[in-house]
Protein backbone atom coordinates (compact mmCIF):
# COMPACT_ATOMS: atom_id res chain seq x y z
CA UNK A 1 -1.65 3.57 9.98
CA UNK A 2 -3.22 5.94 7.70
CA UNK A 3 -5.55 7.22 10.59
CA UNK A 4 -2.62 8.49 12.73
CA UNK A 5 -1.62 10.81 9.95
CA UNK A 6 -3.72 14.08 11.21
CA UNK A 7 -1.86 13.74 14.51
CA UNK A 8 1.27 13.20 13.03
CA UNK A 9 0.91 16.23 10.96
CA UNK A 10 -0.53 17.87 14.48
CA UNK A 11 2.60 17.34 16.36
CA UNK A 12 4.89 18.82 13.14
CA UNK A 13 2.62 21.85 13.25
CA UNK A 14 0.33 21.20 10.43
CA UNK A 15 -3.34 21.10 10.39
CA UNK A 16 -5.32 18.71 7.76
CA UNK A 17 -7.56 20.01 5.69
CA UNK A 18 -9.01 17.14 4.11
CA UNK A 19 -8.51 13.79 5.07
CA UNK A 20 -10.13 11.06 2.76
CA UNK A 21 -10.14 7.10 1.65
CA UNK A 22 -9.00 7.17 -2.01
CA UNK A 23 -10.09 3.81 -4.18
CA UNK A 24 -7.03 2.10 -5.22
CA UNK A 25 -7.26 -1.62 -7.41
CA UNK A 26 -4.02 -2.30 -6.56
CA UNK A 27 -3.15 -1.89 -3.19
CA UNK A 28 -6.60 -1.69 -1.38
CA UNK A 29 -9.05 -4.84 -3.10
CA UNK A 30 -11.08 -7.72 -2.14
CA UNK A 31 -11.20 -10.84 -4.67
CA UNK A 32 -9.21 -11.90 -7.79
CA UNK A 33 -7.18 -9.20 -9.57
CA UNK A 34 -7.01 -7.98 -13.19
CA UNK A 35 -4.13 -9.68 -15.11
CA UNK A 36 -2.43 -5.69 -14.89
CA UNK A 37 -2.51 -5.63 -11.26
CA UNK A 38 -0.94 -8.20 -10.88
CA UNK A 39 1.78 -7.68 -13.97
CA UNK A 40 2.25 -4.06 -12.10
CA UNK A 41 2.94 -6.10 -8.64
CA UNK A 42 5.64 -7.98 -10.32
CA UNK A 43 7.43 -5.02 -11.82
CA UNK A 44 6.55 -3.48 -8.18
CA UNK A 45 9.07 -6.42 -6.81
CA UNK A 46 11.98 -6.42 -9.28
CA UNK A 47 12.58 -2.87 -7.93
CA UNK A 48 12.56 -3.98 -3.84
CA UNK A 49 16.19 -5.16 -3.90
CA UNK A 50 16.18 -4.64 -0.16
CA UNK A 51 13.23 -6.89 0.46
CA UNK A 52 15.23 -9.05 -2.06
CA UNK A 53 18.16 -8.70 0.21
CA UNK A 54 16.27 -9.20 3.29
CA UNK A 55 14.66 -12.15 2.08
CA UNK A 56 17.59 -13.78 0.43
CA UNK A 57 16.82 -17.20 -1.06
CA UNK A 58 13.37 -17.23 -0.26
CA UNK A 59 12.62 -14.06 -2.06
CA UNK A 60 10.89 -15.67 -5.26
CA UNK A 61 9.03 -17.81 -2.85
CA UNK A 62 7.68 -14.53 -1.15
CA UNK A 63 7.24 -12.87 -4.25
CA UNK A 64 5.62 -15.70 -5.62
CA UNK A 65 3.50 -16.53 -2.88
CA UNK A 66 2.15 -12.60 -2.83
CA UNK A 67 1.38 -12.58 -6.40
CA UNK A 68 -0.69 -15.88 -6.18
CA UNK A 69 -2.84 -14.65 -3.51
CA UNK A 70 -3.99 -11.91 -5.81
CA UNK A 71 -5.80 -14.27 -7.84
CA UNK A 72 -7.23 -15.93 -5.52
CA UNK A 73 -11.32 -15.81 -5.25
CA UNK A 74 -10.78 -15.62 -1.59
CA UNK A 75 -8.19 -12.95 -1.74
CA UNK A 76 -9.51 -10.58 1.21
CA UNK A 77 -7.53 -6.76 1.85
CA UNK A 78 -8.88 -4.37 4.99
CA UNK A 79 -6.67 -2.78 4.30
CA UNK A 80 -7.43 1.23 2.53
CA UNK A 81 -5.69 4.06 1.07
CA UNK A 82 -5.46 7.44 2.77
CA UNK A 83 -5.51 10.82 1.75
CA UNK A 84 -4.25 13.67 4.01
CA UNK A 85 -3.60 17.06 2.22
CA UNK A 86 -2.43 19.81 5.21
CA UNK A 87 -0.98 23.03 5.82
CA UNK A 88 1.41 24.56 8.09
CA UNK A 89 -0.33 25.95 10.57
CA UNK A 90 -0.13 29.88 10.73
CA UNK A 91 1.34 31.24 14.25
């Protein structure tokens, strides 16, 4: 998603100025977590009462589930972190 950002900010009439991958250990990682990422991905889910909602009585299973796969070896993430810092663009 992050690479549709400059032509979302296009179409609102903004132009990007810089447009970057940022490192992130929590969201954007390959392989086993630290301990804290993982302690900052629980506290991450006792605040997402919707998902908790959506997910009803499966929601520790989810939650659980997510937080094992973080210390897995094998835990794999293509996933990267985008940063788009723009301006309105002058008429």
């Amino acid at each position: 998603m992050g690479g549709k950002i400059p032509d979302i900010l296009e179409q609102l009439g903004m132009e990007a100025s810089h447009n970057f991958t940022v490192p992130d250990r929590e969201v954007s990682f390959s392989g086993r977590s630290s301990p804290d990422v993982v302690e900052a991905w629980q506290t991450r889910f006792d605040r997402m009462y919707m998902l908790r909602d959506y997910c009803g009585s499966e929601f520790e299973h989810v939650r659980d589930e997510f937080l094992n796969c973080l210390t897995l070896d094998k835990h794999e993430c293509k996933a990267t972190v985008r940063c788009v810092i723009a301006n309105k663009r002058k008429s």
